[in-house]
Protein backbone atom coordinates (compact mmCIF):
# COMPACT_ATOMS: atom_id res chain seq x y z
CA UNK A 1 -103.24 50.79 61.34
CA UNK A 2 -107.03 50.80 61.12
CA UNK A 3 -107.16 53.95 59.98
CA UNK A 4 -104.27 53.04 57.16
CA UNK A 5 -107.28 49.97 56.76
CA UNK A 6 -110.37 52.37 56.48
CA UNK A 7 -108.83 54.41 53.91
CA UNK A 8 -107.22 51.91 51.95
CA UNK A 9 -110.94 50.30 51.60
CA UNK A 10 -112.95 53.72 51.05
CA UNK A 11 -110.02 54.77 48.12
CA UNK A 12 -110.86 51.29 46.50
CA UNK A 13 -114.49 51.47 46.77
CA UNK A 14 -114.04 55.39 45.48
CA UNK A 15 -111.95 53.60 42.70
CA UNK A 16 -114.25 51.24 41.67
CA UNK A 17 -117.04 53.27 41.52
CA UNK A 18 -115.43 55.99 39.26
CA UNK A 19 -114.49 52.63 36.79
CA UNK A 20 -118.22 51.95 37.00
CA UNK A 21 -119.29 54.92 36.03
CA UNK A 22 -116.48 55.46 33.06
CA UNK A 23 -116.94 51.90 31.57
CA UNK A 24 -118.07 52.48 28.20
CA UNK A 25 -120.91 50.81 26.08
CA UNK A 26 -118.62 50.68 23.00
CA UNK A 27 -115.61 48.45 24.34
CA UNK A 28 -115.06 45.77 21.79
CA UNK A 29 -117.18 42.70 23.56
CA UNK A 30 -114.63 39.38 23.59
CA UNK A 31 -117.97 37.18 23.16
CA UNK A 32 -119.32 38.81 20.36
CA UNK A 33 -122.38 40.30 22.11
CA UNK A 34 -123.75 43.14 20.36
CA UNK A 35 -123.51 46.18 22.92
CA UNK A 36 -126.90 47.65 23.88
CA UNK A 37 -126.59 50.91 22.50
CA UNK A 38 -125.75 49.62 19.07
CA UNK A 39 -128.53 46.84 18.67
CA UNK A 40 -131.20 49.42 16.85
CA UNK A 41 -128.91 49.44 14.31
CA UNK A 42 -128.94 45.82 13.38
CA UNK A 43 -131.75 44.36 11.27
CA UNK A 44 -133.99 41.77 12.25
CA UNK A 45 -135.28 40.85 8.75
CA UNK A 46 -134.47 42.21 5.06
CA UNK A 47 -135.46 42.31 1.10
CA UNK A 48 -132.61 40.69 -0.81
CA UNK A 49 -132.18 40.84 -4.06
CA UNK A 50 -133.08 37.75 -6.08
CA UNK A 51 -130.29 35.76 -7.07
CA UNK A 52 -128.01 36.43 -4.40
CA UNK A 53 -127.17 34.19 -1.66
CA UNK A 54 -124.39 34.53 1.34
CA UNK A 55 -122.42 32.09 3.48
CA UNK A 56 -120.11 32.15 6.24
CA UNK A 57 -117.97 29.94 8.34
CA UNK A 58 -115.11 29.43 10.82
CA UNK A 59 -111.51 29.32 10.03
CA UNK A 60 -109.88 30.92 12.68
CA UNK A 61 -107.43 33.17 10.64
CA UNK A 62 -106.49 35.12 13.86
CA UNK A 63 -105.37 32.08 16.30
CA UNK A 64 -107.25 34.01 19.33
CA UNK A 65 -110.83 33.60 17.08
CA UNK A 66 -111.57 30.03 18.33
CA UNK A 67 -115.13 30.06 17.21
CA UNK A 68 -116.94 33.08 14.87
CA UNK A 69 -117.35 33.03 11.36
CA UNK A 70 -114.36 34.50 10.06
CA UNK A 71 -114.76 33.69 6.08
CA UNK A 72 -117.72 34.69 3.95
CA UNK A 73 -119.47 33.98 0.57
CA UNK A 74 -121.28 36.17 -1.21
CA UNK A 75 -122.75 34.64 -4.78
CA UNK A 76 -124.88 35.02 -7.57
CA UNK A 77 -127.05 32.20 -9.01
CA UNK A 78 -126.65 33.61 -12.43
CA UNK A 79 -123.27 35.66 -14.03
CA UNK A 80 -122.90 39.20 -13.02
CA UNK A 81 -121.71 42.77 -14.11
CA UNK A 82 -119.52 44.08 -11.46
CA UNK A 83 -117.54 47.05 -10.42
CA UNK A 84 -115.16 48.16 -7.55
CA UNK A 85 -113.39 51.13 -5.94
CA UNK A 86 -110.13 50.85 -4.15
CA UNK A 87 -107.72 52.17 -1.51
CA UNK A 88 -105.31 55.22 -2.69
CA UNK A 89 -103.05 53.80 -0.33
CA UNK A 90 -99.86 52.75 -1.75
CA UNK A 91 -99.30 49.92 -0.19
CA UNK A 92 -102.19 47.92 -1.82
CA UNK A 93 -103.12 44.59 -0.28
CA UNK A 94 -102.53 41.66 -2.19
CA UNK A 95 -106.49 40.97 -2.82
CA UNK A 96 -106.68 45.17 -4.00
CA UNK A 97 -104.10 44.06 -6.24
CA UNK A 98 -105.81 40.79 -7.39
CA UNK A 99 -109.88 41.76 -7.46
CA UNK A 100 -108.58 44.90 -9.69
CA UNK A 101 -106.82 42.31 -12.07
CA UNK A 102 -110.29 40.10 -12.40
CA UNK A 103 -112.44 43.06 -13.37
CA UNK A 104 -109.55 44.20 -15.75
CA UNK A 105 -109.25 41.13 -17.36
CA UNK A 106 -113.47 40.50 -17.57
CA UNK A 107 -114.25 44.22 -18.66
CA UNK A 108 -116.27 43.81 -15.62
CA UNK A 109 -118.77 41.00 -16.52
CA UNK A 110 -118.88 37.26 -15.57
CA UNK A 111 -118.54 37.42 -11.74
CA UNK A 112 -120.01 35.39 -9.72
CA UNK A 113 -118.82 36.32 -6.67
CA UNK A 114 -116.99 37.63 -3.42
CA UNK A 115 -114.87 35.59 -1.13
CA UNK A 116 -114.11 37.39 2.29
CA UNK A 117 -111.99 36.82 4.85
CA UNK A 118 -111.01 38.33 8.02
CA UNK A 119 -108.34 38.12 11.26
CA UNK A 120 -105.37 39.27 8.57
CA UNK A 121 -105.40 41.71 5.69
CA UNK A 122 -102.91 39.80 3.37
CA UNK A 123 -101.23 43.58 3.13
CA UNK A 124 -97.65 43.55 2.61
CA UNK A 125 -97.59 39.80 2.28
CA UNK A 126 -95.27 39.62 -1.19
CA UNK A 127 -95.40 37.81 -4.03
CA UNK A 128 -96.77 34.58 -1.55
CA UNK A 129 -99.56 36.89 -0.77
CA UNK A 130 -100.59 37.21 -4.27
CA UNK A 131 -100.58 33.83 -4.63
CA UNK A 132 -102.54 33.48 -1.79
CA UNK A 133 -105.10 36.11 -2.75
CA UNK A 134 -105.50 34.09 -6.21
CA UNK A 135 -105.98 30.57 -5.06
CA UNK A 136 -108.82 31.55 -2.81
CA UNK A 137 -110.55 33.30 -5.68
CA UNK A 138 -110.00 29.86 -7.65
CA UNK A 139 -110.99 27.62 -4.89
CA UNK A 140 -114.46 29.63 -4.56
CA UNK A 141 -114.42 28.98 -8.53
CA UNK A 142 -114.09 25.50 -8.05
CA UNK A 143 -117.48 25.42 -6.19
CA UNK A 144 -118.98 26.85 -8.67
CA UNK A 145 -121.10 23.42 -10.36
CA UNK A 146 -121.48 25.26 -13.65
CA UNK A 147 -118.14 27.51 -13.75
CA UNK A 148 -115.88 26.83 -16.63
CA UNK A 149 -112.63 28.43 -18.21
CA UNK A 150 -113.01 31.17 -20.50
CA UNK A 151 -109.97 32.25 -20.53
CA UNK A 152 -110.75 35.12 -18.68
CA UNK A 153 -109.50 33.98 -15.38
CA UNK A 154 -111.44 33.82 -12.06
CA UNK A 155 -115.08 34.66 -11.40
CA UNK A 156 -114.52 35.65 -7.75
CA UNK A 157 -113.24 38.71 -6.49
CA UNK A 158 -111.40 38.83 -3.06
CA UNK A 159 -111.31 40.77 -0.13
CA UNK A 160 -109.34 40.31 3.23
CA UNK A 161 -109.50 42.61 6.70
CA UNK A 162 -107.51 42.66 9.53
CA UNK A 163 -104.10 42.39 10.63
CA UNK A 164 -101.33 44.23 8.12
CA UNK A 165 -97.92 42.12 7.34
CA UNK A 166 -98.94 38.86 8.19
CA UNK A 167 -99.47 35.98 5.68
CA UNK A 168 -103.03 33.96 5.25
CA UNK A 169 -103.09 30.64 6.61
CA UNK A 170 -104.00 29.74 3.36
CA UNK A 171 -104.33 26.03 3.46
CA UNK A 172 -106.63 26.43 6.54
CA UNK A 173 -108.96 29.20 4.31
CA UNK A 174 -109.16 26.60 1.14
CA UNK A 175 -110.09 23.92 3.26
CA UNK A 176 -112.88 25.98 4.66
CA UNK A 177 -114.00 27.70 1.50
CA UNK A 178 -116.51 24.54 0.35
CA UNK A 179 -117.87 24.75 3.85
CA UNK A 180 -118.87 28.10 3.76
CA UNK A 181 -120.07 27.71 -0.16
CA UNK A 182 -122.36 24.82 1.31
CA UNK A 183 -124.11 27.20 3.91
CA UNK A 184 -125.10 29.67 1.17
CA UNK A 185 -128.87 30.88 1.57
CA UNK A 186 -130.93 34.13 0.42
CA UNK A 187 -132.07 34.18 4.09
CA UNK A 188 -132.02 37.13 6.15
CA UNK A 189 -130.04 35.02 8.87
CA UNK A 190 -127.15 34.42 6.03
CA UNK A 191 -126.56 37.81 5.35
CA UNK A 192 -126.37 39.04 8.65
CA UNK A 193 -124.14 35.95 9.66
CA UNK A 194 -122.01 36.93 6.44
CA UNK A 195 -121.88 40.98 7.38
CA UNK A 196 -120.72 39.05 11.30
CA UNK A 197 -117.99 37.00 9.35
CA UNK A 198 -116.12 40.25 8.09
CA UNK A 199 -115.76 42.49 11.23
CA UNK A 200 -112.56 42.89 13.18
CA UNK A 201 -112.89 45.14 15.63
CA UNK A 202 -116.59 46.42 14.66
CA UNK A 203 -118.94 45.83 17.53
CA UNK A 204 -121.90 45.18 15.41
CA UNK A 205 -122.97 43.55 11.81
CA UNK A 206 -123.71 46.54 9.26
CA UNK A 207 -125.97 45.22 7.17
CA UNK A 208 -128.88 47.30 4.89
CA UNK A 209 -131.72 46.14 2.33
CA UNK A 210 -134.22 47.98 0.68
CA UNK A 211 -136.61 47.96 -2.52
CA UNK A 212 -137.19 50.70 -5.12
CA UNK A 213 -138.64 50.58 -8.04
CA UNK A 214 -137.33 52.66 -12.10
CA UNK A 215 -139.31 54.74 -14.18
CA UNK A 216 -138.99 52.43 -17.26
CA UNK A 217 -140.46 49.35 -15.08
CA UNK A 218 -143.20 50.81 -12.51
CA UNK A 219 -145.00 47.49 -11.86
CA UNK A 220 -141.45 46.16 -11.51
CA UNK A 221 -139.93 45.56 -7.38
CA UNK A 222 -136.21 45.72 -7.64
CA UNK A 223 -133.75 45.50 -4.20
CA UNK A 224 -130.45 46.24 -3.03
CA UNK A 225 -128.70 44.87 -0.25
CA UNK A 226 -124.81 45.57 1.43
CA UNK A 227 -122.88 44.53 4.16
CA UNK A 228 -119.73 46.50 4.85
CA UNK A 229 -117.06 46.74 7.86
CA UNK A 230 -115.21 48.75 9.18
CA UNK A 231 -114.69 50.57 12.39
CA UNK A 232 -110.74 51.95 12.59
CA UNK A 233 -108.28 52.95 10.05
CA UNK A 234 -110.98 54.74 8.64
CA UNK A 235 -110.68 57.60 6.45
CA UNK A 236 -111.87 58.12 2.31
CA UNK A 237 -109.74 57.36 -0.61
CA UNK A 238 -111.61 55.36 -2.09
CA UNK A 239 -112.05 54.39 4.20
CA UNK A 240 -109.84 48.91 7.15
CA UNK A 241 -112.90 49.13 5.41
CA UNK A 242 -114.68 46.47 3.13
CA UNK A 243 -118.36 47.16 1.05
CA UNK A 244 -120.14 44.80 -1.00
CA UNK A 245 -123.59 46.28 -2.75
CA UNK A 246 -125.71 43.78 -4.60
CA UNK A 247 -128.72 44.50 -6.98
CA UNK A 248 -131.08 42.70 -9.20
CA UNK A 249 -131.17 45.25 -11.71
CA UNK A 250 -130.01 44.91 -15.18
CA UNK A 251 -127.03 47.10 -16.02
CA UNK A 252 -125.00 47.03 -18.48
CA UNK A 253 -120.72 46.24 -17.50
CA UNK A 254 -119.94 49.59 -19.25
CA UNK A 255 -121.85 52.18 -17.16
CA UNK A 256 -120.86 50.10 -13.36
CA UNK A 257 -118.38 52.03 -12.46
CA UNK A 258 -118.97 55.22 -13.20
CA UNK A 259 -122.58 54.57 -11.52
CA UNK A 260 -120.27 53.49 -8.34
CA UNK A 261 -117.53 56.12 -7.98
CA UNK A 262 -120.59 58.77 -8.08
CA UNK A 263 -121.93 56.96 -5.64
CA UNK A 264 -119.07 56.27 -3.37
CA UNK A 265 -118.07 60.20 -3.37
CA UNK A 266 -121.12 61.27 -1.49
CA UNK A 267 -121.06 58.20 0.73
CA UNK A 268 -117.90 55.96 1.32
CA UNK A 269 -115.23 58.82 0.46
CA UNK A 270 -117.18 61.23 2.96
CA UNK A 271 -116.54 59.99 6.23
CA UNK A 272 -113.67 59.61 8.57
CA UNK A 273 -113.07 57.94 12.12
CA UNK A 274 -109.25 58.74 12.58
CA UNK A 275 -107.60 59.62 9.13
CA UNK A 276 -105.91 56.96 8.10
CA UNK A 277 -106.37 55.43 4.79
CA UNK A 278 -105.90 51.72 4.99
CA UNK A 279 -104.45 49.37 2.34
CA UNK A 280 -107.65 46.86 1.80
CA UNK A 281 -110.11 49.27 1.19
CA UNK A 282 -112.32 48.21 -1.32
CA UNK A 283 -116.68 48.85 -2.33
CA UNK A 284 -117.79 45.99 -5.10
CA UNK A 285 -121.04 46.31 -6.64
CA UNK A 286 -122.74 42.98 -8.29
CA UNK A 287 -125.30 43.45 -10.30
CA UNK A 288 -127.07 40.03 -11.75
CA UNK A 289 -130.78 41.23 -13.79
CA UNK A 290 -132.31 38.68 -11.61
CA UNK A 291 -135.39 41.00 -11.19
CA UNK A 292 -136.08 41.60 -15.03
CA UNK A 293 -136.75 44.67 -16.60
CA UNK A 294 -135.22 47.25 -19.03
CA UNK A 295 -131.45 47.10 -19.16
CA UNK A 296 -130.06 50.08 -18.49
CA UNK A 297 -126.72 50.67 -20.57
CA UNK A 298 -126.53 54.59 -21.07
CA UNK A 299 -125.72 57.48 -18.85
CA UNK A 300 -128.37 59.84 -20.06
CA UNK A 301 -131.37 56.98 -19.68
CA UNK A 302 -133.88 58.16 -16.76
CA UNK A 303 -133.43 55.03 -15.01
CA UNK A 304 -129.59 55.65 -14.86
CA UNK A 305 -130.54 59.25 -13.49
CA UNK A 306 -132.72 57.29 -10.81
CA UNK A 307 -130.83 54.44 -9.36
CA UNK A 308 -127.49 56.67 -9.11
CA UNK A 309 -129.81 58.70 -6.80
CA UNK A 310 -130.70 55.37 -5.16
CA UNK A 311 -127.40 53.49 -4.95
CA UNK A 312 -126.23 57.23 -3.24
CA UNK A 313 -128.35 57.69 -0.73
CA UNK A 314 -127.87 53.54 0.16
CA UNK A 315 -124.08 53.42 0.35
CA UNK A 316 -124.38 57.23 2.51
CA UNK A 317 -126.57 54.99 4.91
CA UNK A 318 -124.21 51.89 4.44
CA UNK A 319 -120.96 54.36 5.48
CA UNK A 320 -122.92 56.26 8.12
CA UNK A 321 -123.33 52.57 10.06
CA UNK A 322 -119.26 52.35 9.64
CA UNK A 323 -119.00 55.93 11.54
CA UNK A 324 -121.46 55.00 14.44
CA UNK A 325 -119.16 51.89 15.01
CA UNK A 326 -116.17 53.59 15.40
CA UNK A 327 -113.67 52.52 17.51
CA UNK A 328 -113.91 53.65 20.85
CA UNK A 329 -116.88 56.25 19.86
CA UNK A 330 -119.36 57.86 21.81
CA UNK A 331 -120.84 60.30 19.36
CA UNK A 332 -121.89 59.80 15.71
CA UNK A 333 -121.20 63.87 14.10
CA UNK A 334 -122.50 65.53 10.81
CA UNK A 335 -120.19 68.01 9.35
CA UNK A 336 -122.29 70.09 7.23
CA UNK A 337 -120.56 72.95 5.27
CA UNK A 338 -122.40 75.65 3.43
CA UNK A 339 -121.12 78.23 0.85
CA UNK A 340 -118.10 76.68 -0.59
CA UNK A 341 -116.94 78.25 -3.79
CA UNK A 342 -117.38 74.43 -5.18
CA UNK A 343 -118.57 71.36 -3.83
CA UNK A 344 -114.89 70.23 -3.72
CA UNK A 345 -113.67 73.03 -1.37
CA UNK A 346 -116.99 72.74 0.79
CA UNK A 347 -115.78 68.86 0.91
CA UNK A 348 -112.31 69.28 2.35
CA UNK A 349 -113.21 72.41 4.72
CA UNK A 350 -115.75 69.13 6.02
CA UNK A 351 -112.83 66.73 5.96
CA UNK A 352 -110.21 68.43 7.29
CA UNK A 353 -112.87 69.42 10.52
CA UNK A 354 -113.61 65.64 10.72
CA UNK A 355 -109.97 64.40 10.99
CA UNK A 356 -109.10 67.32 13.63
CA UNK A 357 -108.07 65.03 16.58
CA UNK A 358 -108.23 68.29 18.66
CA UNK A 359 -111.66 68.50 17.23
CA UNK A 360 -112.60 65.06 18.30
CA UNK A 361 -111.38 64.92 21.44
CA UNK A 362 -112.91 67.99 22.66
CA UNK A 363 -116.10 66.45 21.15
CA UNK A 364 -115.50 63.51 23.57
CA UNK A 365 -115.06 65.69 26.52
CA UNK A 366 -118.26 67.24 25.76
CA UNK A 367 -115.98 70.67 25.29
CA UNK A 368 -118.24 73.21 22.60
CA UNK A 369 -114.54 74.30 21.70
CA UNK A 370 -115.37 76.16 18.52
CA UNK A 371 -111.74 77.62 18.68
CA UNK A 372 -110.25 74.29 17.44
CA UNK A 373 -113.22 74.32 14.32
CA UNK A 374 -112.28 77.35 13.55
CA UNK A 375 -108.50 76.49 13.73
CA UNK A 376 -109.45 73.46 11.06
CA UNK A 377 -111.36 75.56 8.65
CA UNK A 378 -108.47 77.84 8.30
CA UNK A 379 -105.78 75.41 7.99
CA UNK A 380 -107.74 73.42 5.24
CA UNK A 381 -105.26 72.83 2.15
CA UNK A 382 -106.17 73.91 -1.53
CA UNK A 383 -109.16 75.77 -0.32
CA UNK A 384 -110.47 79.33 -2.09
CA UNK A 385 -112.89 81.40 -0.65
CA UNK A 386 -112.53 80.96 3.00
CA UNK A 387 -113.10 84.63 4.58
CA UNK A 388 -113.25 84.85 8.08
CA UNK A 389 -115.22 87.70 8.34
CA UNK A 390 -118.04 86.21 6.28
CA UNK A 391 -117.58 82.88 8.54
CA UNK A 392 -119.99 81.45 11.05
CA UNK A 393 -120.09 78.06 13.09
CA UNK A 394 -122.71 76.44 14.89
CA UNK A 395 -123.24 73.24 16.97
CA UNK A 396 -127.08 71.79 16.28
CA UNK A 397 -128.34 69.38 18.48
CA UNK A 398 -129.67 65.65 17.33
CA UNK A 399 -132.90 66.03 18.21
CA UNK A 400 -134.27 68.77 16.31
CA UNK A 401 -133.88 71.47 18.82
CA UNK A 402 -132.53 75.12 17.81
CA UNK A 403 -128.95 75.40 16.46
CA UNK A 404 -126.11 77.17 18.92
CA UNK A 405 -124.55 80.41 16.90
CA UNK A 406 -121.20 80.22 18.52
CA UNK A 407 -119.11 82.48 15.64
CA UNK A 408 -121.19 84.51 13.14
CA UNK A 409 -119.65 86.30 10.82
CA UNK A 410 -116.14 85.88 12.03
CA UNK A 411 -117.36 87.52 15.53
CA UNK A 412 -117.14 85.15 18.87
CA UNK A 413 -121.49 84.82 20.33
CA UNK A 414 -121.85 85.15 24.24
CA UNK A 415 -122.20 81.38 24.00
CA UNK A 416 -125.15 79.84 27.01
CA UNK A 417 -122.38 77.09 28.13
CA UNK A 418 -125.32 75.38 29.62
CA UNK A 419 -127.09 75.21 26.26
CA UNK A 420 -123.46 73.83 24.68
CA UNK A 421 -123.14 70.96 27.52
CA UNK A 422 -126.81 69.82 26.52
CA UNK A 423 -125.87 69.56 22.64
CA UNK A 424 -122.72 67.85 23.20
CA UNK A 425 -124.27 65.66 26.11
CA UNK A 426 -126.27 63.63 22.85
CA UNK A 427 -125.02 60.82 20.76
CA UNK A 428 -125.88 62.49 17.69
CA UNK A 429 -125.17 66.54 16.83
CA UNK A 430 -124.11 68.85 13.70
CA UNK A 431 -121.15 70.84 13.54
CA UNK A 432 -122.78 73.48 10.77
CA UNK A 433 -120.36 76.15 9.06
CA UNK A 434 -121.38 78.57 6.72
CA UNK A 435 -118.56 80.21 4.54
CA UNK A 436 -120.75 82.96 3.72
CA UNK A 437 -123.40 85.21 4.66
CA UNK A 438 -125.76 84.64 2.22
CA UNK A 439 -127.41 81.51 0.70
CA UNK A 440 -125.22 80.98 -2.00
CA UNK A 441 -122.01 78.24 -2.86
CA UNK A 442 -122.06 74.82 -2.56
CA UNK A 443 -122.83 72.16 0.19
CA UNK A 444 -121.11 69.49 1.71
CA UNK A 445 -121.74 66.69 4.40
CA UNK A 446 -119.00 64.41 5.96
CA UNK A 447 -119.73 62.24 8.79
CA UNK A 448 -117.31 61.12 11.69
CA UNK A 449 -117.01 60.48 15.71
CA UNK A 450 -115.00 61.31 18.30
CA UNK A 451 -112.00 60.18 19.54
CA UNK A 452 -111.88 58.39 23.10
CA UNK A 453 -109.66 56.95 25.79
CA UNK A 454 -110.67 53.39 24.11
CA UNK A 455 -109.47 53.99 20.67
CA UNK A 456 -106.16 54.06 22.37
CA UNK A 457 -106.87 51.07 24.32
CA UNK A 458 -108.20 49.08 21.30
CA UNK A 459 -105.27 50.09 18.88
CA UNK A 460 -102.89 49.37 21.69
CA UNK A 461 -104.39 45.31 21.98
CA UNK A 462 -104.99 45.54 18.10
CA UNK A 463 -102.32 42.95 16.91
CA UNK A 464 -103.46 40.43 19.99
């Protein structure tokens, strides 16, 4: 019996010492604690843009939230043009469905703001989920002291994240709107509070701010700020996943959206977590003139050329947060592809790599499984120009040390396993395939993470 007794005791202490030393960093924190690992990527202060101000509250939409923000503000002081991108997915969420409408119906200008809420998606809510949708675009109206009727409808666009199929608890959210309306501020602590208010599952806030300045106004300091979430049911086609990018530039209603779908390609519609495309996605961009300046109403203008370089490279940062919060993640992974015969076919070689759960996992297990790459780039649909004799792979380590040539030029390398384990041991690393053997073709980068025992876990709770 006391040997029964001694083992019993040494196979729990065994146990509980291999759960010590598996317990993740990433698990979703139940008291909103920001895990260690992800706090460098928060900001502790910010340059709005002028003009815009952000607010937050509690509603509890998901009855288990019993005390963070769950509903959000964002507003401009003065009318805005404005300008969105939305899910592919067919079944569109009732605010998709109704934001789309408002910009329709004001040609894009006149908005004043975003209303956010999150706990439940108000997806595949019916017609009462319209309704829904509408009256808390009206209610944030109604706040509004100077907002009148134009006849163009509402001035607020709307945006919900979280759980699919269930309805708002709508009078709870209206009675909570003026509240959260009354805490707006342009202070750095509003914005983050507001970026807090819309995650679900996301373990940290992913908020950004910078300044820039346009040829036609040198002397002139303009900003940009965004807030996004996002951390499962991730994947472009547009990735549940929410984006809101304010500006103070001037811009004309007529050039916003073509200025954000070029902007969204490179950044939002470029990385993946787990392939699925959810039915709320949806990346606003306010603009309000606040900072003066040059309007810029034409394509061809240099300023144009400028800030769609700007508002690129800001939303790629924005997205790249969403990736490094994904659920259950323990690596943050550049996909860079070289040599496509366009950028389109270097793009879904990139994409289909990125969704590879074999891929992933083997990325998780540390595993420099170039096999299951090479399996990806092969099987990649509506793709010309994919020779395997002319294709190499390599894994390049995060920081800055010499890539690992594990194919070149279709042949397998003698591959230092030791070298591979130290690559894949870092948070950050490249997966870099060149389609040809020479310089030429077209580039393309996609960022995603790999998959983990707690994705499952967290998908399993998800509804609870």
């Amino acid at each position: 019996m006391a040997f029964k007794s001694h083992s019993l005791r040494r196979f729990i202490s065994h146990a509980i010492k291999y759960s010590r030393e598996q317990r993740r960093p990433y698990s979703v924190p139940g008291d909103g604690v920001i895990p260690p690992g992800k706090r460098q990527y928060v900001p502790t202060s910010g340059t709005y843009p002028k003009g815009f101000l952000t607010g937050s509250t509690h509603v509890g939409v998901k009855p288990s939230n019993t005390k963070f923000d769950d509903l959000a503000i964002v507003a401009s002081e003065t009318p805005c043009s404005s300008a969105a991108v939305f899910t592919k997915n067919k079944f569109q969420a009732a605010p998709v469905t109704v934001s789309r409408d408002i910009l329709k119906r004001r040609k894009g200008e006149g908005i004043r703001g975003i209303v956010i809420n999150s706990g439940r998606a108000n997806a595949v809510t019916g017609k009462k989920g319209i309704e829904d949708a509408y009256t808390m675009g009206e209610t944030t109206d109604s706040c509004f002291g100077d907002n009148h009727d134009d006849g163009n409808g509402s001035r607020t666009l709307v945006m919900s994240t979280g759980v699919i199929g269930q309805r708002l608890p709508i009078d709870k959210i209206v009675a909570k709107i003026p509240s959260a309306y009354n805490t707006l501020s342009s202070s750095h602590s509003a914005w983050l509070s507001a970026a807090r208010a819309i995650c679900t599952t996301d373990t940290f806030p992913k908020l950004l701010s910078r300044s820039f300045t346009l040829p036609s106004s040198p002397n002139t300091s303009y900003s940009i700020a965004g807030l996004t979430k996002g951390a499962g049911m991730i994947h472009p086609n547009m990735a549940t996943l929410l984006g809101i990018l304010c500006t103070d530039v001037p811009i004309a209603p007529s050039i916003m959206h073509p200025l954000l779908s070029s902007a969204i390609e490179k950044s939002f519609n470029s990385i993946s977590i787990d392939g699925d495309t959810s039915t709320n996605d949806t990346v606003a961009l306010l603009a309000n003139g606040a900072a003066g300046g040059s309007l810029i109403d034409s394509q061809s203008s240099p300023d144009y050329t400028e800030l769609q370089q700007i508002l690129t490279t800001f939303a790629a940062d924005l997205a790249k947060l969403v990736v490094r919060d994904g659920e259950g993640a323990t690596k943050f992974v550049t996909i860079r592809v070289t040599g496509g015969a366009s950028h389109a076919d270097a793009k879904r070689v990139a994409s289909t790599i990125a969704r590879s759960p074999l891929v992933k996992t083997a990325l998780y297990g540390k595993d420099a499984n170039w096999g299951r790459v090479l399996c990806a780039i092969g099987y990649a649909e509506d793709v010309e120009g994919v020779v395997p004799e002319e294709t190499s792979v390599s894994f390049v380590p995060g920081d800055g040390g010499p890539e690992l040539r594990v194919v070149v030029n279709g042949e397998p390398e003698a591959v230092d396993e030791t070298r591979a384990a130290e690559i894949l041991e870092q948070a950050d690393l490249e997966i870099l395939v060149r389609l040809r053997s020479d310089d030429r073709g077209s580039e393309a980068l996609y960022w995603t993470c790999d998959f983990s025992h707690e994705y499952v876990t967290i998908n399993g709770d998800y509804r609870t």
